[in-house]
N, C-alpha and C. Protein backbone atom coordinates (compact mmCIF):
# COMPACT_ATOMS: atom_id res chain seq x y z
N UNK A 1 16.58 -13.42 5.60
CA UNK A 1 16.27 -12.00 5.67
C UNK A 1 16.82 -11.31 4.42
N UNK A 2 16.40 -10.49 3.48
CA UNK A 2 16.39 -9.43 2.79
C UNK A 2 17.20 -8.34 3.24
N UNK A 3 18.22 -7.92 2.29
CA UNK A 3 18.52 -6.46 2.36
C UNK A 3 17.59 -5.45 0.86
N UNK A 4 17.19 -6.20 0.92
CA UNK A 4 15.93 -5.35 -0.62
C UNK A 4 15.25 -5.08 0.47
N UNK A 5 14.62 -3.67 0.31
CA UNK A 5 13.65 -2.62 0.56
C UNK A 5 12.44 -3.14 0.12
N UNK A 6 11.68 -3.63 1.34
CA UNK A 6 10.54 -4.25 1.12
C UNK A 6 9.74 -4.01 2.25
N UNK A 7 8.28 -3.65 1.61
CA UNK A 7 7.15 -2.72 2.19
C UNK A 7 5.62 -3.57 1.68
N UNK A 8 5.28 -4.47 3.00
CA UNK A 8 4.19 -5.01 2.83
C UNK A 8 3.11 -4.06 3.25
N UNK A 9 1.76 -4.60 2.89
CA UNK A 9 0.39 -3.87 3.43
C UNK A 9 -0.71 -4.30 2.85
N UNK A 10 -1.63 -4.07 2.80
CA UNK A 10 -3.21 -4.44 2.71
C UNK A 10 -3.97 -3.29 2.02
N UNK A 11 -5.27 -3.57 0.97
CA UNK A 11 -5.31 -2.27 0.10
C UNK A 11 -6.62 -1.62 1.73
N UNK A 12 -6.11 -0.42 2.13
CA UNK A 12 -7.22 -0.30 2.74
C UNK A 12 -6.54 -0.56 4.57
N UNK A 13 -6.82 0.43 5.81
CA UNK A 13 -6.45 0.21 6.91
C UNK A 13 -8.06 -0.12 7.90
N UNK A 14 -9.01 0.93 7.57
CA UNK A 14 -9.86 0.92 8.56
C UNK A 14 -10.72 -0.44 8.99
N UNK A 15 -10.98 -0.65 7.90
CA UNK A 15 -11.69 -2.03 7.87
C UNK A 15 -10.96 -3.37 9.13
N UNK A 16 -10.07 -3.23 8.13
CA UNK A 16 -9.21 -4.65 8.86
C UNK A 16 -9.15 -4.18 10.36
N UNK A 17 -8.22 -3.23 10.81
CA UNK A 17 -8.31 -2.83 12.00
C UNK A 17 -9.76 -2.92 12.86
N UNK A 18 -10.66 -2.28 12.55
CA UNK A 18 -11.81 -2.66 13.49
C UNK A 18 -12.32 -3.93 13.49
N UNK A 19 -12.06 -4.94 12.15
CA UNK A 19 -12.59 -5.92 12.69
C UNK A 19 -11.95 -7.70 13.38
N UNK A 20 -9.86 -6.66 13.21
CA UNK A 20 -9.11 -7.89 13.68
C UNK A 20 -8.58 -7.42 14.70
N UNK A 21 -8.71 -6.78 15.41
CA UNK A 21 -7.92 -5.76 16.54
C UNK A 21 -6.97 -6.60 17.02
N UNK A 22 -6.95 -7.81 17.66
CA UNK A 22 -6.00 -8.21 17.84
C UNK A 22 -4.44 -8.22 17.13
N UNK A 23 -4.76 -8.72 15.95
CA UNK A 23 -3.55 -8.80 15.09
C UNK A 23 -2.75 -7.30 15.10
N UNK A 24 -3.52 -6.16 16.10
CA UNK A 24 -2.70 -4.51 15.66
C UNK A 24 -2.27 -4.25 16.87
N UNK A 25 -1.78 -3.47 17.44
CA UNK A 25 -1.53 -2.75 18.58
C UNK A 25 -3.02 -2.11 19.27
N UNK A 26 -2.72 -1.82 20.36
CA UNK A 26 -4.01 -1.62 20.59
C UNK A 26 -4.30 0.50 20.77
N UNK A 27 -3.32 0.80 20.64
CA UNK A 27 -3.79 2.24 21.08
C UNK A 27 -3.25 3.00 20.13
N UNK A 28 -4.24 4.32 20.23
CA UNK A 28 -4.07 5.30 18.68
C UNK A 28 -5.08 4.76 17.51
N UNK A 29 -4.78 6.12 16.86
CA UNK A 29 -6.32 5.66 15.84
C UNK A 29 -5.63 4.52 14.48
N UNK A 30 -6.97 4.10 14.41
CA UNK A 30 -6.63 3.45 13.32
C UNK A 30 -6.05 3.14 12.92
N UNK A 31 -4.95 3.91 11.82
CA UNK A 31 -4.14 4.09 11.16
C UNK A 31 -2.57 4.03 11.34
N UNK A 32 -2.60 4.56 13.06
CA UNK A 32 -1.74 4.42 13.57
C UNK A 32 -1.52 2.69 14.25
N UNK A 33 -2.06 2.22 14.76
CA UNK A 33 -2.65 0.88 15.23
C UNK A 33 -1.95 -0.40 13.55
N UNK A 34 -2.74 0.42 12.68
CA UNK A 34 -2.47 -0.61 11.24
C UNK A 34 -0.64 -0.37 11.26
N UNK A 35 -0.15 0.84 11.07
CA UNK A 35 1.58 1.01 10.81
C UNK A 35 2.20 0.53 12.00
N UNK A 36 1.55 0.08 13.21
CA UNK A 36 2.39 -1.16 13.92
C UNK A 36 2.82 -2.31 13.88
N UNK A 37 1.88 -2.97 12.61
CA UNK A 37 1.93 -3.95 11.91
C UNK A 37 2.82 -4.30 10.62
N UNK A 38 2.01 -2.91 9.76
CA UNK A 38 2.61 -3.53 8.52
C UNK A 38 3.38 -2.07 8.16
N UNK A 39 4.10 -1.54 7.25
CA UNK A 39 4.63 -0.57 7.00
C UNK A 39 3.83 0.45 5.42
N UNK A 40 2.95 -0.30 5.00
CA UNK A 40 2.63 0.40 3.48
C UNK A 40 1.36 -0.35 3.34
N UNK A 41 0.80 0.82 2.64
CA UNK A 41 -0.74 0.67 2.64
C UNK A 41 -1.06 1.20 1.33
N UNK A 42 -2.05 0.73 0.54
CA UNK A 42 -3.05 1.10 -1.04
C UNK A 42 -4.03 1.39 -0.70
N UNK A 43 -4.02 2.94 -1.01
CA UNK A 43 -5.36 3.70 -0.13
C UNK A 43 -6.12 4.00 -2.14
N UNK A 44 -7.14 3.34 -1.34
CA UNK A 44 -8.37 3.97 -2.65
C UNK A 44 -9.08 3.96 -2.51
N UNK A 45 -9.78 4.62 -1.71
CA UNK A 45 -10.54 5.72 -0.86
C UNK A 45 -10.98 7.20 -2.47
N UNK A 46 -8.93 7.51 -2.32
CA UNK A 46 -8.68 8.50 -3.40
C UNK A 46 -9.41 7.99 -4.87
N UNK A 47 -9.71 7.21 -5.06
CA UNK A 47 -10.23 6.41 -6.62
C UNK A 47 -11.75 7.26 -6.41
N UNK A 48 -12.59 7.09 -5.51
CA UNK A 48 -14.03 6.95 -5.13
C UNK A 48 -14.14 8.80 -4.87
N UNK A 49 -13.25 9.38 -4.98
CA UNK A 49 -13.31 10.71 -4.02
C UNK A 49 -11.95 11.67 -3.79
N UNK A 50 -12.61 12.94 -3.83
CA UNK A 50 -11.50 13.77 -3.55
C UNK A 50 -11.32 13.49 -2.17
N UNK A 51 -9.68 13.36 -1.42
CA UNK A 51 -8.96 13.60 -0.53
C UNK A 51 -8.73 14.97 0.00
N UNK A 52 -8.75 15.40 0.87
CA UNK A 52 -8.65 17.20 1.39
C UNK A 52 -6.61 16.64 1.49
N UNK A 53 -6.11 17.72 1.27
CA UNK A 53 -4.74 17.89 1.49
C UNK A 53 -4.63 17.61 3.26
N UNK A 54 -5.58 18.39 4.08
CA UNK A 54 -5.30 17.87 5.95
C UNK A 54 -5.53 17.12 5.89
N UNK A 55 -6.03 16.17 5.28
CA UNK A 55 -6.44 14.59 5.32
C UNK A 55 -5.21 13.45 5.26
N UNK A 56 -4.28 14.30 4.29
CA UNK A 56 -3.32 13.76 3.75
C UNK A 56 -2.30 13.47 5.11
N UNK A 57 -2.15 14.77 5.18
CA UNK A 57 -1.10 15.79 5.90
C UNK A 57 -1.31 14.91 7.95
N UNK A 58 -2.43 14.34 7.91
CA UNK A 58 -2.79 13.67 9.34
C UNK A 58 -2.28 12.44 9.09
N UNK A 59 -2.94 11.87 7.63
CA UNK A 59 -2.14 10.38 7.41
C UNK A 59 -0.49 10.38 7.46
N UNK A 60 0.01 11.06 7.57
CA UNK A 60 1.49 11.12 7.27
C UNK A 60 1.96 11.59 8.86
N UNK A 61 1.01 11.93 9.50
CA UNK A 61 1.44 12.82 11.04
C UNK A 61 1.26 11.12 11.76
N UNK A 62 0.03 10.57 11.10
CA UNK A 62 0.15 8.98 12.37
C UNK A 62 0.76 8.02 12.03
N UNK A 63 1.78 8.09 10.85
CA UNK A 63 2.55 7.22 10.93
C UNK A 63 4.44 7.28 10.91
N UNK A 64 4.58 6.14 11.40
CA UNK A 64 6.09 6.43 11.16
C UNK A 64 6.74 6.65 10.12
N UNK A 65 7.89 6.91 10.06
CA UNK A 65 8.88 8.13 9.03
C UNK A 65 9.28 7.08 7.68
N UNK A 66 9.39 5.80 8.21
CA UNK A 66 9.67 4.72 7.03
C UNK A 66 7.98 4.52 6.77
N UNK A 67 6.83 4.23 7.17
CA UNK A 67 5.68 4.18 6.35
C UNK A 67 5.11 4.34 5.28
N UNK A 68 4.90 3.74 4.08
CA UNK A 68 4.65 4.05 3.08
C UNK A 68 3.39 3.84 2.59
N UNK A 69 3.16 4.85 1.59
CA UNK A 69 1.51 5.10 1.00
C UNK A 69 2.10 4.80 -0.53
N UNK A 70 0.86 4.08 -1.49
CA UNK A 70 0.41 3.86 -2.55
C UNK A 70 -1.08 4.74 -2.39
N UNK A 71 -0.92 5.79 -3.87
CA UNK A 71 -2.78 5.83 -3.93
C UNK A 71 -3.47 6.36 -4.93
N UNK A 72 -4.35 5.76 -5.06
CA UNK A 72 -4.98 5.44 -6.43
C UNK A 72 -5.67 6.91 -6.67
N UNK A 73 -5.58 7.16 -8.07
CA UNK A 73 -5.93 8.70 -8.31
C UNK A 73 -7.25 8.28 -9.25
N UNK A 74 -7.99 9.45 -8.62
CA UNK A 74 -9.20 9.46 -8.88
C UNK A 74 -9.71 9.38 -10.15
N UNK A 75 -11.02 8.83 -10.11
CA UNK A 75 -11.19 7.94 -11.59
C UNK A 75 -11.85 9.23 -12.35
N UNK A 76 -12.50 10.88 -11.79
CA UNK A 76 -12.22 11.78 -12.33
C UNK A 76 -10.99 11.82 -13.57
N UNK A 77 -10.20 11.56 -13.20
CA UNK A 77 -8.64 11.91 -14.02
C UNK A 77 -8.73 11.05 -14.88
N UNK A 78 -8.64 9.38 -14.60
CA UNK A 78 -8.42 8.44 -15.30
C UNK A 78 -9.09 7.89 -15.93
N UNK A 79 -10.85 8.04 -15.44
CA UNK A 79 -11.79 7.47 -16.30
C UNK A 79 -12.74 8.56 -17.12
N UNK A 80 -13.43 9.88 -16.68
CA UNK A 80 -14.08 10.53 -16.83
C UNK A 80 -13.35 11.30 -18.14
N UNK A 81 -12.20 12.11 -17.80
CA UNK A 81 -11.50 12.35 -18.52
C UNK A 81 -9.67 11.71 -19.11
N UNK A 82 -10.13 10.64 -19.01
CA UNK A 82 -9.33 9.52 -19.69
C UNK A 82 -7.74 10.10 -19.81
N UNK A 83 -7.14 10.97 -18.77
CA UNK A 83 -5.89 11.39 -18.69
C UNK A 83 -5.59 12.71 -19.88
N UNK A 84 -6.63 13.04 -20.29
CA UNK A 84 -6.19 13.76 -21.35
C UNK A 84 -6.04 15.01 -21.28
N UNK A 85 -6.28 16.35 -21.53
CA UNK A 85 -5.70 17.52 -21.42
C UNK A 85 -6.54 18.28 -20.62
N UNK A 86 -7.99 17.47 -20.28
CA UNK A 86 -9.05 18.21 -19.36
C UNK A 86 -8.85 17.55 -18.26
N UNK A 87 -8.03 16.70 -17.53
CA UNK A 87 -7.60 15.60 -16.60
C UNK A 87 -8.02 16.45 -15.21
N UNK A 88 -7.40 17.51 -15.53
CA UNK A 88 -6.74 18.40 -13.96
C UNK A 88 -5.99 17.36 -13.59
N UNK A 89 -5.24 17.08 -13.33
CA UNK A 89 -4.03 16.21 -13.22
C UNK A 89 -3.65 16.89 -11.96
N UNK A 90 -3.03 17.90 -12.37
CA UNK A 90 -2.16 18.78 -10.77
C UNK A 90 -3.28 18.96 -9.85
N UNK A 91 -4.45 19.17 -10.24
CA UNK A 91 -5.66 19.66 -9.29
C UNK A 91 -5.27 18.02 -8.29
N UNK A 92 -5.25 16.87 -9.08
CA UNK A 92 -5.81 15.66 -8.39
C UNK A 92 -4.49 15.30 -7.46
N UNK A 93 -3.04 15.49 -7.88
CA UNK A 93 -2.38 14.80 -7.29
C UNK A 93 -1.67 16.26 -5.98
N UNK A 94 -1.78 17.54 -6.54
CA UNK A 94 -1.71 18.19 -5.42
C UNK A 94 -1.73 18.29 -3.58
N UNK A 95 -3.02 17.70 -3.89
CA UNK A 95 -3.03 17.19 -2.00
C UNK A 95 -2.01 16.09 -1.84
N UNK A 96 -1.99 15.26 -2.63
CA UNK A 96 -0.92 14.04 -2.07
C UNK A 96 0.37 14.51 -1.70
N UNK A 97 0.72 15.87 -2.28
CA UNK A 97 2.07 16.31 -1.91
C UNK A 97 2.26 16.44 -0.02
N UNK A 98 1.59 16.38 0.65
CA UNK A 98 1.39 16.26 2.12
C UNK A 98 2.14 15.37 2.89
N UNK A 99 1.79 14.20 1.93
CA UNK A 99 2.40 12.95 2.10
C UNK A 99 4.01 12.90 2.45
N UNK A 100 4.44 13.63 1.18
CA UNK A 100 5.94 13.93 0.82
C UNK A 100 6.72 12.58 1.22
N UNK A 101 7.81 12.13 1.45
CA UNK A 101 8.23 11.15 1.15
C UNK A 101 7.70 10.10 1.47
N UNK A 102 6.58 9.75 2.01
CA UNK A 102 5.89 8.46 2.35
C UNK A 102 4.77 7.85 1.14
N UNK A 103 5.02 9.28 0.15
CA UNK A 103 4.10 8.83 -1.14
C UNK A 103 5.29 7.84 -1.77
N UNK A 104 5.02 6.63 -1.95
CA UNK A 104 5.92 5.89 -2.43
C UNK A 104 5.49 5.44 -4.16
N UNK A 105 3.96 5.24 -4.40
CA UNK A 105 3.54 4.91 -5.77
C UNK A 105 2.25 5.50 -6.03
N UNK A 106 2.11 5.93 -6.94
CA UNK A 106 0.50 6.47 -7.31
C UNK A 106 -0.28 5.61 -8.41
N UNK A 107 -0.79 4.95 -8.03
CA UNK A 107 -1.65 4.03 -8.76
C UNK A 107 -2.61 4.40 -10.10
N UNK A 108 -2.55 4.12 -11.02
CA UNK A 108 -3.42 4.75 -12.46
C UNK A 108 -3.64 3.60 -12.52
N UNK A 109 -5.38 3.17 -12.45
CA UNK A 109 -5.71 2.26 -13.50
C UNK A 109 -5.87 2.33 -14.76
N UNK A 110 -5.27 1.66 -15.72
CA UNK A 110 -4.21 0.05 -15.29
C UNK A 110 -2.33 0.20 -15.13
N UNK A 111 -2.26 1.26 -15.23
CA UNK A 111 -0.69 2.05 -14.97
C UNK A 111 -0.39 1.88 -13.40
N UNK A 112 0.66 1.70 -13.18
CA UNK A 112 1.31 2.39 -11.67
C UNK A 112 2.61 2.73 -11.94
N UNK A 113 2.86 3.64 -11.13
CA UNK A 113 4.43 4.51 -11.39
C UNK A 113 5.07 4.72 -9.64
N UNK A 114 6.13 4.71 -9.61
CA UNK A 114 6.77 5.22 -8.40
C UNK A 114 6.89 6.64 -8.68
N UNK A 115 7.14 7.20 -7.13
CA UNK A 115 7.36 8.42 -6.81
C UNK A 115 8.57 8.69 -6.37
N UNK A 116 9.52 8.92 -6.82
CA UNK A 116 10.67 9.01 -6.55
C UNK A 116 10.62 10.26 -5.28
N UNK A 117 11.76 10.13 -4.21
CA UNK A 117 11.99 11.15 -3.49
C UNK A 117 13.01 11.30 -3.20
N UNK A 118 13.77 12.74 -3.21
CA UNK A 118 14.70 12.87 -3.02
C UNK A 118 14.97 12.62 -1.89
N UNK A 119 14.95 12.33 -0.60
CA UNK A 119 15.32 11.48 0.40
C UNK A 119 14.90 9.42 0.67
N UNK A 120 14.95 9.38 -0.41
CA UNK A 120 14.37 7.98 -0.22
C UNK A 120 15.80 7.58 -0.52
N UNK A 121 15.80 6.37 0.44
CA UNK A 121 17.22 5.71 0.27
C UNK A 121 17.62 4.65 -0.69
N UNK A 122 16.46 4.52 -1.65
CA UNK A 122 16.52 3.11 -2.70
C UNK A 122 16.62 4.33 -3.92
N UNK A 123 17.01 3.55 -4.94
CA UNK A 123 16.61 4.43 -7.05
C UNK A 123 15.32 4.13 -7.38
N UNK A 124 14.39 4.76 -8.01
CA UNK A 124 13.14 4.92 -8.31
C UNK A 124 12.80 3.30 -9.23
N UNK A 125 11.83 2.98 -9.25
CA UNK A 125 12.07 1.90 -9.81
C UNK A 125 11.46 0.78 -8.34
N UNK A 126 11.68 -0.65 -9.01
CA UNK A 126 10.75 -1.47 -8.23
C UNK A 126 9.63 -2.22 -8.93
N UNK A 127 8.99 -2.97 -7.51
CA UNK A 127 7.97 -4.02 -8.03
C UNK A 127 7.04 -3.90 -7.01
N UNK A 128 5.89 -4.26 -7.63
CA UNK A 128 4.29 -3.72 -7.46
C UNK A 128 3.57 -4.95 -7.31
N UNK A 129 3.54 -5.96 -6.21
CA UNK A 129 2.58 -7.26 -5.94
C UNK A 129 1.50 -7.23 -5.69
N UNK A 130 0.53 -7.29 -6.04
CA UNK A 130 -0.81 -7.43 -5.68
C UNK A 130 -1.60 -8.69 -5.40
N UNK A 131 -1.77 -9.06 -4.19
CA UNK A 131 -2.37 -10.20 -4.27
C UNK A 131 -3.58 -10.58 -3.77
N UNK A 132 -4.50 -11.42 -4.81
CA UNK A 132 -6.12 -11.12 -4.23
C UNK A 132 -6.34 -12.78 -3.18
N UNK A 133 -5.78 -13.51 -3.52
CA UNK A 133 -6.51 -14.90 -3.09
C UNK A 133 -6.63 -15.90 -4.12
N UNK A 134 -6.72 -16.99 -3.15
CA UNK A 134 -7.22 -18.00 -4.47
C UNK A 134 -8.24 -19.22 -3.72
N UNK A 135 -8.85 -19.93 -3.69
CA UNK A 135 -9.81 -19.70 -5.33
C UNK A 135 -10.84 -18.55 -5.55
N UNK A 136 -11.21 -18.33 -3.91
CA UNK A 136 -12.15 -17.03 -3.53
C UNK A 136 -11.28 -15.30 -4.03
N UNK A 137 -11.60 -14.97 -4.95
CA UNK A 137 -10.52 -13.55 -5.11
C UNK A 137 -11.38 -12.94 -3.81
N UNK A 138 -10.42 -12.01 -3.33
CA UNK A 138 -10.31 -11.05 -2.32
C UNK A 138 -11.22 -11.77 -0.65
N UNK A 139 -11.75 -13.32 -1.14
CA UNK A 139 -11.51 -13.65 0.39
C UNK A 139 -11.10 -14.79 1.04
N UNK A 140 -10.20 -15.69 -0.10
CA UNK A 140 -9.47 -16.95 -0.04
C UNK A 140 -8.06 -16.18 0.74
N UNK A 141 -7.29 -17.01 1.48
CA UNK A 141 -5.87 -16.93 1.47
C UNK A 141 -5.18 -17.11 0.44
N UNK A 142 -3.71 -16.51 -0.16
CA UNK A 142 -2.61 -16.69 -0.72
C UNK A 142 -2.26 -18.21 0.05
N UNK A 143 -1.78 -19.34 -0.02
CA UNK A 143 -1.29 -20.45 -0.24
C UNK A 143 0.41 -20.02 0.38
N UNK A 144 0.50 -21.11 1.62
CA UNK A 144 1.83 -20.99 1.93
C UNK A 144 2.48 -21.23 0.96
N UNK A 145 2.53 -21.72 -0.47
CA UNK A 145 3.87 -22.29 -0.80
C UNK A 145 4.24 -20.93 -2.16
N UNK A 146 2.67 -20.04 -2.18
CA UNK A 146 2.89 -19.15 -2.98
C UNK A 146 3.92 -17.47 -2.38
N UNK A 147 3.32 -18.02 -1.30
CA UNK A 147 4.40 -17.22 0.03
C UNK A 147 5.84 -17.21 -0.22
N UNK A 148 6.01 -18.76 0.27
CA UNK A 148 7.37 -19.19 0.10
C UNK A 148 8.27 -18.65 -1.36
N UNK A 149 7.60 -18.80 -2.39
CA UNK A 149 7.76 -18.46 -3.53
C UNK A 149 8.18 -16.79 -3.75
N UNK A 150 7.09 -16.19 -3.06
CA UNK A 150 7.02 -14.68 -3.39
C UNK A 150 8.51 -14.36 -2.19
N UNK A 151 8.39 -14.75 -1.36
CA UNK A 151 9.67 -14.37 -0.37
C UNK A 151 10.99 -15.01 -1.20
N UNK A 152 11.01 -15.59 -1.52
CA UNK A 152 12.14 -16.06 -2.38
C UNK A 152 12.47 -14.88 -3.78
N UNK A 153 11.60 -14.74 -4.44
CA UNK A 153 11.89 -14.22 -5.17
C UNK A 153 12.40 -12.69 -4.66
N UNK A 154 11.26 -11.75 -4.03
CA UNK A 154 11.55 -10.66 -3.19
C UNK A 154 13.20 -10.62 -2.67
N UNK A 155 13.86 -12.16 -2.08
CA UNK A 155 15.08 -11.95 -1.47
C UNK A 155 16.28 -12.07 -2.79
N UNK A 156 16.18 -12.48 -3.78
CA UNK A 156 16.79 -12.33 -5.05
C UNK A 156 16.76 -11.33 -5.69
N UNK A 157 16.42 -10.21 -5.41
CA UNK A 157 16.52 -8.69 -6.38
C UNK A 157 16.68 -8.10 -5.02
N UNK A 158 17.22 -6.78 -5.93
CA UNK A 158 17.77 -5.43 -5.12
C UNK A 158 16.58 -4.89 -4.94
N UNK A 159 15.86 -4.71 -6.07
CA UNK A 159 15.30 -3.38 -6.35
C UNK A 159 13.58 -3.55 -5.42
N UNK A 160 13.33 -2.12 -4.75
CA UNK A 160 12.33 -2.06 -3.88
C UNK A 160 11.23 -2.97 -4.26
N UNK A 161 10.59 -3.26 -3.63
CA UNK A 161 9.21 -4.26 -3.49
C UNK A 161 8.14 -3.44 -2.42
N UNK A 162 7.01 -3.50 -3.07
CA UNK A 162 5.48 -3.31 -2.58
C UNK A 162 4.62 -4.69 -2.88
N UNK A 163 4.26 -5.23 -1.66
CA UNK A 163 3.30 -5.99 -1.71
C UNK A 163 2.17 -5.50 -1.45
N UNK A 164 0.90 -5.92 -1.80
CA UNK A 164 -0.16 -5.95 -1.52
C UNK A 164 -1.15 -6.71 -0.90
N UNK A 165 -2.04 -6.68 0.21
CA UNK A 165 -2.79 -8.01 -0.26
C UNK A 165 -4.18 -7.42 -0.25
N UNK A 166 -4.84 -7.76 -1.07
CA UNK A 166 -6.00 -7.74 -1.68
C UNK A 166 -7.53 -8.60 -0.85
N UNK A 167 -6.76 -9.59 -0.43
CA UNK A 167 -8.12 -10.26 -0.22
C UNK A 167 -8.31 -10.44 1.43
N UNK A 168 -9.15 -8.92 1.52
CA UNK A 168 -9.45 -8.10 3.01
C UNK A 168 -10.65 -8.34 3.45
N UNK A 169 -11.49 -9.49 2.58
CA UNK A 169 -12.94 -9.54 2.58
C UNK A 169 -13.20 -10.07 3.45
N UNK A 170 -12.01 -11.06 4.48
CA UNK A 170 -12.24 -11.67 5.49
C UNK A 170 -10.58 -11.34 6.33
N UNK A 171 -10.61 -12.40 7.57
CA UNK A 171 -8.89 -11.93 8.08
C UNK A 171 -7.69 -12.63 7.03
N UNK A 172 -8.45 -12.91 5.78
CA UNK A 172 -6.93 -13.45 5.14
C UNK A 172 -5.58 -12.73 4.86
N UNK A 173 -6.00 -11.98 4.37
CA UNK A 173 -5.05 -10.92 3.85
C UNK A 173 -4.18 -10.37 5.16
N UNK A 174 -4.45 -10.40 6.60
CA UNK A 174 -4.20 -9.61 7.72
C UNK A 174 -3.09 -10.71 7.36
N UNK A 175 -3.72 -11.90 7.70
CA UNK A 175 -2.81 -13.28 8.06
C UNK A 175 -1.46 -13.44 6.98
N UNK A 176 -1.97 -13.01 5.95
CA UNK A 176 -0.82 -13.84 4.86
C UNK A 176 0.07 -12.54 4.93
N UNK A 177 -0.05 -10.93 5.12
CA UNK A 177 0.93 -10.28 5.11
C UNK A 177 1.73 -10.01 6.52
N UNK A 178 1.52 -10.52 7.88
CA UNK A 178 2.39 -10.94 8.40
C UNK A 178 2.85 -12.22 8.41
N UNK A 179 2.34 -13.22 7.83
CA UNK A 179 3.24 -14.73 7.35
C UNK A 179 4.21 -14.27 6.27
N UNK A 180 4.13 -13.42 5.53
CA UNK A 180 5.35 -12.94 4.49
C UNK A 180 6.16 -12.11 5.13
N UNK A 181 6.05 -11.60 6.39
CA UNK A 181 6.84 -10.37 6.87
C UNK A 181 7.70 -11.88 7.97
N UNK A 182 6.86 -12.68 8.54
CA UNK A 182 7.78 -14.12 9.41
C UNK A 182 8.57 -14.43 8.19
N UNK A 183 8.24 -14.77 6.89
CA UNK A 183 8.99 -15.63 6.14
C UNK A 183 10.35 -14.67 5.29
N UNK A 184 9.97 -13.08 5.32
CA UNK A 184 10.73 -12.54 5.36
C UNK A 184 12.28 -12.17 6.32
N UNK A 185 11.37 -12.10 7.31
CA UNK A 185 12.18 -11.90 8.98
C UNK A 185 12.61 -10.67 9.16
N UNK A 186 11.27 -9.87 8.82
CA UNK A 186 11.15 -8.94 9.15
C UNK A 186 9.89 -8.24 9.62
């Protein structure tokens, strides 16, 4: 077991949930159902589309108080206007303030940054796993021994950890991020 601050999840809740129900709890929406499972989620949803701030503000009402959000800011900002002085920047990350301490990282492709909060109990800073699969990206399993590996390393540093898993195209990803949360023991 880990005393490093470590926050697995899957990019994405709705999907998986409707089509593994078992692996979740069974009552409450969605979202709530997914944070029985895993604790942190990579929503990019926000990449494809503006987010309404109540949108935000509900995601943060159905989950628990340790739950954490990653989310990808809209490709408005990052691609259209390439971060530069016509970005609207505050326009884009504004609603996420809803979130408030459960915003844990905001994703820029190809950048990611933490969100520091003044009630968060770790120092800003950390590591960002993403994992798609192998040989199939996003619908092969991660490989027990790459598991074993990633939990090992995860239990050798202090500093916070976000996993990801990526490859949601089938139940792999459900599977390999509670086999890292067993191999964690947590």
């Amino acid at each position: 077991m880990t005393s490093r601050p470590v926050s697995i999840g899957l990019a994405g809740w709705s999907e998986a949930v409707s089509r593994y129900r078992s692996a979740f709890p069974a009552d409450g929406s969605a979202l709530t159902r997914y944070a029985g499972t895993f604790d942190f989620v990579e929503v990019n949803v926000t990449f494809y589309r503006a987010v309404r701030e109540a949108t935000f503000a509900s995601w943060a009402e159905q989950t628990p108080a340790d739950f954490r959000f990653s989310v990808k800011l809209n490709r408005s900002v990052t691609h259209a206007a390439r971060l530069s002085g016509n970005a609207r920047l505050e326009e884009a990350l504004q609603p996420m303030g809803a979130l408030g301490h459960k915003l844990a990282a905001l994703r820029v492709t190809p950048v990611l940054t933490e969100i520091p909060h003044p009630n968060t109990p770790h120092a800003p800073g950390g590591d960002y796993v993403r994992l798609h699969g192998t040989p199939r990206r996003y619908r092969s399993s991660c490989p027990t021994d790459q598991l074993r590996a990633l939990a090992a390393w995860i239990t050798e540093s202090t500093s916070p950890a976000y996993v990801v898993f990526y490859n949601t195209a089938g139940p792999t990803g459900v599977a390999n991020g509670r086999e890292l949360q067993e191999l964690l023991g947590s």
